[in-house]
Protein backbone atom coordinates (compact mmCIF):
# COMPACT_ATOMS: atom_id res chain seq x y z
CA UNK A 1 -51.06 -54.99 -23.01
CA UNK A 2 -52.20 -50.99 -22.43
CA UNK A 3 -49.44 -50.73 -19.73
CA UNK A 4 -46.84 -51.89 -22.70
CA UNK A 5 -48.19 -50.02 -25.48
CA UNK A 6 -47.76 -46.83 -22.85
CA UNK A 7 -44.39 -47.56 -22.26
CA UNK A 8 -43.38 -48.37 -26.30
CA UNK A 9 -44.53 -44.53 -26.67
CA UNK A 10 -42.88 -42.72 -24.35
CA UNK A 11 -39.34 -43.97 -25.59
CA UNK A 12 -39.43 -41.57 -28.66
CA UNK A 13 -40.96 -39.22 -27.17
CA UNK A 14 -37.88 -38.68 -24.61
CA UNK A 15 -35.60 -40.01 -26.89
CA UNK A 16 -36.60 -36.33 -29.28
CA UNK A 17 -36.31 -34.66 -26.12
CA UNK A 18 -32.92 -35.80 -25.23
CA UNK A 19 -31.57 -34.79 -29.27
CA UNK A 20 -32.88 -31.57 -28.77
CA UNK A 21 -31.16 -30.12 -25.79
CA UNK A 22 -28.12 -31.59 -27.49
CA UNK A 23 -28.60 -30.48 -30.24
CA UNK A 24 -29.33 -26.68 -28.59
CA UNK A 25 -26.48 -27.48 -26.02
CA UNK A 26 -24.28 -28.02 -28.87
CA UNK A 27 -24.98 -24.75 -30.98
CA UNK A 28 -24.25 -23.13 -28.07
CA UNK A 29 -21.10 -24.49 -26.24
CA UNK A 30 -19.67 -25.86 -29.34
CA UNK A 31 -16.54 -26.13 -30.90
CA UNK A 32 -17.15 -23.10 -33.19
CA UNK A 33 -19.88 -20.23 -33.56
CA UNK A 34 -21.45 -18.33 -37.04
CA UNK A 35 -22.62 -15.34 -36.86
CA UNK A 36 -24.78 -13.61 -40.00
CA UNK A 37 -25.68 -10.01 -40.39
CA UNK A 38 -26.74 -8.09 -43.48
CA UNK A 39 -25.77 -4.59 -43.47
CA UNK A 40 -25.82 -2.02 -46.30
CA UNK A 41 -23.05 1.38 -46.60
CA UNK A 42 -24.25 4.54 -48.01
CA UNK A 43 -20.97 5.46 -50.33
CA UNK A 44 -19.96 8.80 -50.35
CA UNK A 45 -19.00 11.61 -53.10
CA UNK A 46 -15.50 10.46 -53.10
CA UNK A 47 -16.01 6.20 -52.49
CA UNK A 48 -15.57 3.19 -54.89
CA UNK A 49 -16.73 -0.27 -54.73
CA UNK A 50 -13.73 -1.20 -53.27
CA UNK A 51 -13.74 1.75 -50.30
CA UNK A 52 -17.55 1.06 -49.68
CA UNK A 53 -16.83 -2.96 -49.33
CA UNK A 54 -14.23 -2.21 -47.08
CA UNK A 55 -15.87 0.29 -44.73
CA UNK A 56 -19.08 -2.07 -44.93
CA UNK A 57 -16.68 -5.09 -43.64
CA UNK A 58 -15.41 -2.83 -41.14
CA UNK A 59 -18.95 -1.84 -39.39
CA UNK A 60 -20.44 -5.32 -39.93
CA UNK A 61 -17.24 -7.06 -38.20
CA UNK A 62 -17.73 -4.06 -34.94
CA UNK A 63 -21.88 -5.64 -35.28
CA UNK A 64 -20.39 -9.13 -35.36
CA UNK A 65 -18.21 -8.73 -32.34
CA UNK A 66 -20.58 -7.12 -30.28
CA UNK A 67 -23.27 -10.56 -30.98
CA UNK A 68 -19.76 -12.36 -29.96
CA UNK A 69 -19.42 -10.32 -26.75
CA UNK A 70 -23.24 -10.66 -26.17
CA UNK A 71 -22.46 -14.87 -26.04
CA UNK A 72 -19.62 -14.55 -24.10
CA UNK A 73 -21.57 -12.70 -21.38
CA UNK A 74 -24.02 -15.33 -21.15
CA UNK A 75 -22.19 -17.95 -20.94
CA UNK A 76 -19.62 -16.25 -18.17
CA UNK A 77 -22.93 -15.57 -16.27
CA UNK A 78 -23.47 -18.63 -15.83
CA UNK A 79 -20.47 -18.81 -13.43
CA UNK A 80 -20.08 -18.44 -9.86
CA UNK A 81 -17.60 -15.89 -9.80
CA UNK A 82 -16.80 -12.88 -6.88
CA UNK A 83 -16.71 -10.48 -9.35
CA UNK A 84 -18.03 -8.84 -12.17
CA UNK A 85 -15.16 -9.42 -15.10
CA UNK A 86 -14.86 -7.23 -18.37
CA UNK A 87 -14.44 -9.14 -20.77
CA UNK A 88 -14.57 -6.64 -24.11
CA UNK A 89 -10.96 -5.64 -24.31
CA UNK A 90 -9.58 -9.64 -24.36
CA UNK A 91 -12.62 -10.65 -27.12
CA UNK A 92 -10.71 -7.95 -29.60
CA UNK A 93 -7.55 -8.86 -28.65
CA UNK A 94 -8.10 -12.44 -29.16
CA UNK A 95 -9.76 -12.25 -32.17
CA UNK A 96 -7.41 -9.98 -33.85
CA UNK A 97 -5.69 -12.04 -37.12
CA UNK A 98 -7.68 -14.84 -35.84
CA UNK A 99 -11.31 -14.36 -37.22
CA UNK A 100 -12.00 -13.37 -40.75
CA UNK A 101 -15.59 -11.86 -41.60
CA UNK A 102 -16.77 -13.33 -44.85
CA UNK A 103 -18.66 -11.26 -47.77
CA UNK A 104 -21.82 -13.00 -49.17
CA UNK A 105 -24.48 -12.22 -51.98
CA UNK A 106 -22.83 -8.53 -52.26
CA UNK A 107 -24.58 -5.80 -54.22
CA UNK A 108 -23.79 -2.57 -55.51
CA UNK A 109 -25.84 -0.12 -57.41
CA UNK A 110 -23.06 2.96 -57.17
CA UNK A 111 -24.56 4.84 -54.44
CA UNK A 112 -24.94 1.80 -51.79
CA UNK A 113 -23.06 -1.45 -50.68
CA UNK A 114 -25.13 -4.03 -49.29
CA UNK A 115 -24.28 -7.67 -48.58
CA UNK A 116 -24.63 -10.43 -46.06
CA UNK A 117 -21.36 -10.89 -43.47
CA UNK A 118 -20.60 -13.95 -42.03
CA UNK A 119 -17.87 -14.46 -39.09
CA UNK A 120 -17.22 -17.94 -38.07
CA UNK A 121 -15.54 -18.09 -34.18
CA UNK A 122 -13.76 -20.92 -32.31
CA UNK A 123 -15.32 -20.26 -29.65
CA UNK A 124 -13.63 -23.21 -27.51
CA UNK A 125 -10.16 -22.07 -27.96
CA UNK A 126 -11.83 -18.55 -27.33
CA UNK A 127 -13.26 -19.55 -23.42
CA UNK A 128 -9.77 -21.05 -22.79
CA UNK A 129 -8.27 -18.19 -23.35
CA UNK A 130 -10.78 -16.25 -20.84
CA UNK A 131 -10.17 -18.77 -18.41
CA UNK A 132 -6.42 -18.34 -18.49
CA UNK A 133 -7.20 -14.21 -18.27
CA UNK A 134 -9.36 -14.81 -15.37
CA UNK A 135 -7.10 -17.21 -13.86
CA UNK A 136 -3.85 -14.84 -14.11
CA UNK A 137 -6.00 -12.03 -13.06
CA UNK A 138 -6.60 -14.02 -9.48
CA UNK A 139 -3.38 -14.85 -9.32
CA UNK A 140 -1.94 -11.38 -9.33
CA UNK A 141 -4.71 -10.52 -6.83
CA UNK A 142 -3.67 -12.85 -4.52
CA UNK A 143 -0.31 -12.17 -4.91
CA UNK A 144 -0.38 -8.71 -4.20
CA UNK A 145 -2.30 -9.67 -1.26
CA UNK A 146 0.11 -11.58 -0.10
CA UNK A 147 3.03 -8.99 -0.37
CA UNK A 148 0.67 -6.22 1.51
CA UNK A 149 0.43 -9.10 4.13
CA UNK A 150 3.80 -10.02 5.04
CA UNK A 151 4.44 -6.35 5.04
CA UNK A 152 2.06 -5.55 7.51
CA UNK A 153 3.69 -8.60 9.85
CA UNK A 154 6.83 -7.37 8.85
CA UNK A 155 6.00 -4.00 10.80
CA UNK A 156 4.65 -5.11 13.40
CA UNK A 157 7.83 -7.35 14.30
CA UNK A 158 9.83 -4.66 13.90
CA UNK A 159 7.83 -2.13 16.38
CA UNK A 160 7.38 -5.05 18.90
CA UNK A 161 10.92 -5.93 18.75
CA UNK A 162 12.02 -1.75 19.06
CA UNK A 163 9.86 -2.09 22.32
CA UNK A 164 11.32 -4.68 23.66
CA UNK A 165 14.87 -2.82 22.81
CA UNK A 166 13.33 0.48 24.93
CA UNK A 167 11.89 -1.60 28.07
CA UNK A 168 15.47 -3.40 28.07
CA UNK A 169 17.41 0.02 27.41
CA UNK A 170 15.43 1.75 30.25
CA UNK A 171 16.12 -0.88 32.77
CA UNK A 172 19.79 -0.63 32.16
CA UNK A 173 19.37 2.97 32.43
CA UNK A 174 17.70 3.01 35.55
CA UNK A 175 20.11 -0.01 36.93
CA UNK A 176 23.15 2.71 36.22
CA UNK A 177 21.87 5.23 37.54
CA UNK A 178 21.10 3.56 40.80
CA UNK A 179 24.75 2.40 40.83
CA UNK A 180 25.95 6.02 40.54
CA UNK A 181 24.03 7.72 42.76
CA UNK A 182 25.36 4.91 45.48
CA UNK A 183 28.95 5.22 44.27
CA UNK A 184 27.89 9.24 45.24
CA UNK A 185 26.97 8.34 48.63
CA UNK A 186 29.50 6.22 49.90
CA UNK A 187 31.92 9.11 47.85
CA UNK A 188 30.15 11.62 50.43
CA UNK A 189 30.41 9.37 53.37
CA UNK A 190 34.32 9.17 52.88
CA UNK A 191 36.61 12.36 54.41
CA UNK A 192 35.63 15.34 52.82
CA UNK A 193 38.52 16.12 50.59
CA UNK A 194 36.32 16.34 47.29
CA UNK A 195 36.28 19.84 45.85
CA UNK A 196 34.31 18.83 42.88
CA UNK A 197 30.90 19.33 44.41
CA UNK A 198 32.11 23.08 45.42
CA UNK A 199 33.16 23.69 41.98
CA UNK A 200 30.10 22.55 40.38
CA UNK A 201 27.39 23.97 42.87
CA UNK A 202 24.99 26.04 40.46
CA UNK A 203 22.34 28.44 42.48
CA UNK A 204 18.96 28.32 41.37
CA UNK A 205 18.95 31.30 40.05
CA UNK A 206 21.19 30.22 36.87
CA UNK A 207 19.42 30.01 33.17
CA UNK A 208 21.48 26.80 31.56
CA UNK A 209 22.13 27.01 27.99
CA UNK A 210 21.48 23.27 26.67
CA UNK A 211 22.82 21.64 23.48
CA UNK A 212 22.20 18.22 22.33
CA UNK A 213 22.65 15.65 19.35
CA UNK A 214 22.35 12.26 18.91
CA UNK A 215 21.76 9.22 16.90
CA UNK A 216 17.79 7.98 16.74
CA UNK A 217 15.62 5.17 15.95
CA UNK A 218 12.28 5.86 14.39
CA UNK A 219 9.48 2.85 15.06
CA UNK A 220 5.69 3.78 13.86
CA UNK A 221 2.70 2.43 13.63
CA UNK A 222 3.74 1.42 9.56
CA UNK A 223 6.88 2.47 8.98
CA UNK A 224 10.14 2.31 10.62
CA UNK A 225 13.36 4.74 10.48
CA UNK A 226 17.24 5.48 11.31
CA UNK A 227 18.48 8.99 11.63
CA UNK A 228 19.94 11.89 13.70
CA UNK A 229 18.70 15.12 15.61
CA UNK A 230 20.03 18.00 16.24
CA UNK A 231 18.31 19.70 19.48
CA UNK A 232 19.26 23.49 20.71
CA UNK A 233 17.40 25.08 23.83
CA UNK A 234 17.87 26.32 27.70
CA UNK A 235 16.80 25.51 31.20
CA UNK A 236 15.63 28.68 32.84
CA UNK A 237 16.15 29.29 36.78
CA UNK A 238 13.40 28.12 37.66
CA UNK A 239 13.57 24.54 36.13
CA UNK A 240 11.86 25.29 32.60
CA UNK A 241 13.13 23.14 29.65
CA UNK A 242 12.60 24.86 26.21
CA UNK A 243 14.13 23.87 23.04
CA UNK A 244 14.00 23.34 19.20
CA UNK A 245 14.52 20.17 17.44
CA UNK A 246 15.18 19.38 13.52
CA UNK A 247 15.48 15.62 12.87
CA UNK A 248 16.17 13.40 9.95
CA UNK A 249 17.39 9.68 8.06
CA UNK A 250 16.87 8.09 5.30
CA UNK A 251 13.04 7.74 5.97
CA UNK A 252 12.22 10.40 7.49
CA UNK A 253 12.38 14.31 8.68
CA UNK A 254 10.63 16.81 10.96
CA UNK A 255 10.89 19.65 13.21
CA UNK A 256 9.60 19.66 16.97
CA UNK A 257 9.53 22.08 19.77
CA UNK A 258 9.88 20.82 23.35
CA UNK A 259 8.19 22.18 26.64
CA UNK A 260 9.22 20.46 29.93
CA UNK A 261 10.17 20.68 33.14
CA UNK A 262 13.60 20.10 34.64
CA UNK A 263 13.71 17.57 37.49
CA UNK A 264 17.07 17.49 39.53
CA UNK A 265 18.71 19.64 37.09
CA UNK A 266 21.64 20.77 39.30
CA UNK A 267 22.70 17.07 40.03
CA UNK A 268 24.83 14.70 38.34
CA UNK A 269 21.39 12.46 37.01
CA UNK A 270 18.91 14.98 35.76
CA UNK A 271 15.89 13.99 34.23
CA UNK A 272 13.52 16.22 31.57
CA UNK A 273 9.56 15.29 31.56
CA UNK A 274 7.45 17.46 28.65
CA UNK A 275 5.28 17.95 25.79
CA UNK A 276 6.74 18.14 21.68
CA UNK A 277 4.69 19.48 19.32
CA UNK A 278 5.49 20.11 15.29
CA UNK A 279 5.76 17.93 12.58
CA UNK A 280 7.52 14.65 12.15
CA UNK A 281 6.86 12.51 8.46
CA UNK A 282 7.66 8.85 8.24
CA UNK A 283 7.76 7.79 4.77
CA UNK A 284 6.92 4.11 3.54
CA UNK A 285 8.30 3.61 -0.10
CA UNK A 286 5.44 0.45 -1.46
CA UNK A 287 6.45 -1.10 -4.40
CA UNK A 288 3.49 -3.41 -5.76
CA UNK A 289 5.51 -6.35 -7.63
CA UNK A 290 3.88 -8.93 -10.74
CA UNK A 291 6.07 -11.81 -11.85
CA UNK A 292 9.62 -10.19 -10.67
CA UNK A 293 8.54 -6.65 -12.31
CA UNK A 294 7.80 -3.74 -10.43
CA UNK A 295 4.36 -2.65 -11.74
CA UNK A 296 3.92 1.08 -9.64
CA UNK A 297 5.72 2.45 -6.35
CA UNK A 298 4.03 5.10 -4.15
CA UNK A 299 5.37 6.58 -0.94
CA UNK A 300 3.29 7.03 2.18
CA UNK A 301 3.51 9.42 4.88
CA UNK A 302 3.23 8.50 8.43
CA UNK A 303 2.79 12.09 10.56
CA UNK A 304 3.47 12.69 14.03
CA UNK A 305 2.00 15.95 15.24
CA UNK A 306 2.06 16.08 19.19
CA UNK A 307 2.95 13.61 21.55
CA UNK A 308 5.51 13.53 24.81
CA UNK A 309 8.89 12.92 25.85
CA UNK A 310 11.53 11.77 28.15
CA UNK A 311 15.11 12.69 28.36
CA UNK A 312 17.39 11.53 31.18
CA UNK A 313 21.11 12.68 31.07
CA UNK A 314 24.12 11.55 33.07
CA UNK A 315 26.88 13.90 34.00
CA UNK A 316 27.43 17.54 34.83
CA UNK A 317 28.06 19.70 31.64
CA UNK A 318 29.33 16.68 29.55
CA UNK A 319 26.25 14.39 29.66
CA UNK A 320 25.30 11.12 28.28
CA UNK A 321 21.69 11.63 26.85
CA UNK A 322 18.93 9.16 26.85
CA UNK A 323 15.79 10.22 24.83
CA UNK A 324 12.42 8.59 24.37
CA UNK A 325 9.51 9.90 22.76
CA UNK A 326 5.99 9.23 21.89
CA UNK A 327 4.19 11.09 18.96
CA UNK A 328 0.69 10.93 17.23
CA UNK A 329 -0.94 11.77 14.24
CA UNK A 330 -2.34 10.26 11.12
CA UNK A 331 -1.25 7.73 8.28
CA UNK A 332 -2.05 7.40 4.69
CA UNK A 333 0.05 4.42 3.12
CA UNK A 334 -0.52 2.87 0.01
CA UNK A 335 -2.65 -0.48 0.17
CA UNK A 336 -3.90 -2.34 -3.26
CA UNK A 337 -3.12 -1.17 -6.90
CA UNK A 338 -5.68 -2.39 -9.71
CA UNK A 339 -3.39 -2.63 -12.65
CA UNK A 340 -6.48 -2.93 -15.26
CA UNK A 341 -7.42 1.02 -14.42
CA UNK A 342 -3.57 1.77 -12.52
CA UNK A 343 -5.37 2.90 -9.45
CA UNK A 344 -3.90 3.07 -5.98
CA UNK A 345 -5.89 2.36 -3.23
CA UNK A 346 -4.44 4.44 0.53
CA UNK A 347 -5.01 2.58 3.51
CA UNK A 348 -5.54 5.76 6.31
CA UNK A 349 -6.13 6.20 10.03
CA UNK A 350 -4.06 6.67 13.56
CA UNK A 351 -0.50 6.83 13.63
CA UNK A 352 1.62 6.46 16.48
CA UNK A 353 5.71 6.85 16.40
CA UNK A 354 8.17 5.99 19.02
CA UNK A 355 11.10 7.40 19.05
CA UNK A 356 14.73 6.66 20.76
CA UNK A 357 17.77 8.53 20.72
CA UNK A 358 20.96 8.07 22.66
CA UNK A 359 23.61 10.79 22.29
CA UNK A 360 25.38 13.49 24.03
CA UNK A 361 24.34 16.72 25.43
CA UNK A 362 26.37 19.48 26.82
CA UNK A 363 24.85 22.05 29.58
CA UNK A 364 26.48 25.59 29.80
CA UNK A 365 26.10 28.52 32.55
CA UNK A 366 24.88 31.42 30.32
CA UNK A 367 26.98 34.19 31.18
């Protein structure tokens, strides 16, 4: 019988227990909040009733929201989120023409306006509509993720498949001029009834005036290019290769002077090895895109500074110009933009930007 009677008490005892933290859960989490303030308005020289209960409203509703803001914070806390999210902003927006703040057990003695404010919030329609911020907000974070993403892969294609163009236009180059300078030799070995080798015998002691332009093809490290450079310069007698360089395309421009040395200059394949230095800018035009609408577009710069090059050139005077060239520096491209505070964040660090050009340059005897 004890063991019973223990039992018979305990069920009330939970069963108040379980109402409770219903009851609390409830209040809390509902469908629909109260919140009650009294505050009093010290009425100026120039106020009336009317002006006084207005302005009173006015301050108790600010009170009222910031209780409201105070619940939604505690509730959102008790989330597992990544990040901290502000939540102040869509509270006033949402409850703009939706909540009205009630006027109880007013008073007004002429100089002050008291009264009790109530404000009455649906506060489940109110956490849907914070979900559906939060959930748009992710969204457009993983979208623009997603864009910076494929653009990165979109890059790197594009320099590996420039590279494989070089390797591929080098070999043919080299295969060429292996043909040629056979096609010379067994030329030689025939009877020697060629004058043209008489005629274009240059002494070493001749400074070569050199001009050359050409088409180009710009691959860097984040950005790629298609342009033309102009390049104006000399070969002195004793195999030095100096020259100027302006460049420029749609994406980019620069200026670069070249040091080198001539190798074979005074035969029909003549090759250049040397050192550019100057300036050479890459630009990256980054637009970040929400829902089909452009949002913000920045440009990035991609700088070459110093770097080296190779020119190879088939011919005599007339040649057919090969150019390849290497240049590094630094890169500062545009990476995330937060469109809450319309910040851009600049993704920076080495830059690297390959260059080919295939063209025509023309070598003259200064006089």
């Amino acid at each position: 019988m004890s063991e019973r009677a223990a039992v018979k008490k305990t069920k009330p005892i939970f069963a108040l227990c379980f109402f409770m933290l219903f009851f609390a859960c409830a209040q809390t989490f509902g469908r629909t909040a109260e919140f009650e303030r009294h505050h009093s308005f010290r009425a100026g020289d120039t106020d009336s009733r009317v002006s006084a209960r207005n302005t009173a409203t006015q301050e108790a509703q600010t009170l009222l929201l910031r209780e409201l803001g105070v619940l939604v914070e505690s509730r959102q806390s008790l989330r597992t989120t990544n990040e901290t999210e502000d939540f102040s902003e869509e509270v006033q927006i949402y409850t703009l023409g939706r909540v009205n703040t009630e006027v109880l057990q007013e008073t007004w003695d002429g100089k002050t306006f008291s009264a009790t404010f109530r404000m009455v919030v649906d506060t489940a329609a109110l956490f849907l509509h914070l979900e559906n911020v939060v959930y748009l907000r992710q969204q457009a974070r993983a979208d623009s993720l997603a864009l910076v993403r494929q653009g990165q892969a979109d890059s790197i294609a594009l320099v590996r498949q420039a590279q494989a163009d070089s390797i591929s236009l080098i070999h043919r180059a080299r295969a060429d001029s292996i043909a040629l300078e056979h096609s010379i030799r067994a030329q030689q070995a025939q009877p020697p009834t060629i004058i043209v080798r008489e005629r274009r015998e240059r002494t070493p002691l001749n400074n070569d005036f050199v001009f050359s332009v050409r088409p180009e093809f710009i691959a860097g490290t984040s950005a790629t290019g298609v342009g033309a450079a102009v390049e104006l310069g000399s070969i002195s007698r004793n195999g030095f290769y100096f020259s100027a360089q302006l460049s420029g395309g749609g994406a980019y421009f620069g200026g670069l002077l070249n040091f080198g040395v001539g190798i074979s200059r005074d035969e029909a394949i003549k090759n250049v090895l040397g050192f550019s230095a100057g300036y050479h800018n890459t630009l990256l035009l980054v637009n970040f895109i929400k829902e089909n609408e452009t949002l913000n577009s920045q440009t990035g710069t991609n700088i070459g500074i110093a770097g080296l090059f190779w020119k190879l050139m088939f011919g005599w005077d007339n040649n057919f110009d090969i150019t390849n060239r290497i240049l590094f520096g630094h890169r500062r491209n545009p990476d995330f933009y937060y469109e809450d505070d319309n910040r851009t964040v600049f993704e920076e660090g080495f830059n690297a930007t390959w260059t080919l050009g295939i063209g025509y340059t023309l070598i003259r005897k200064r006089r």
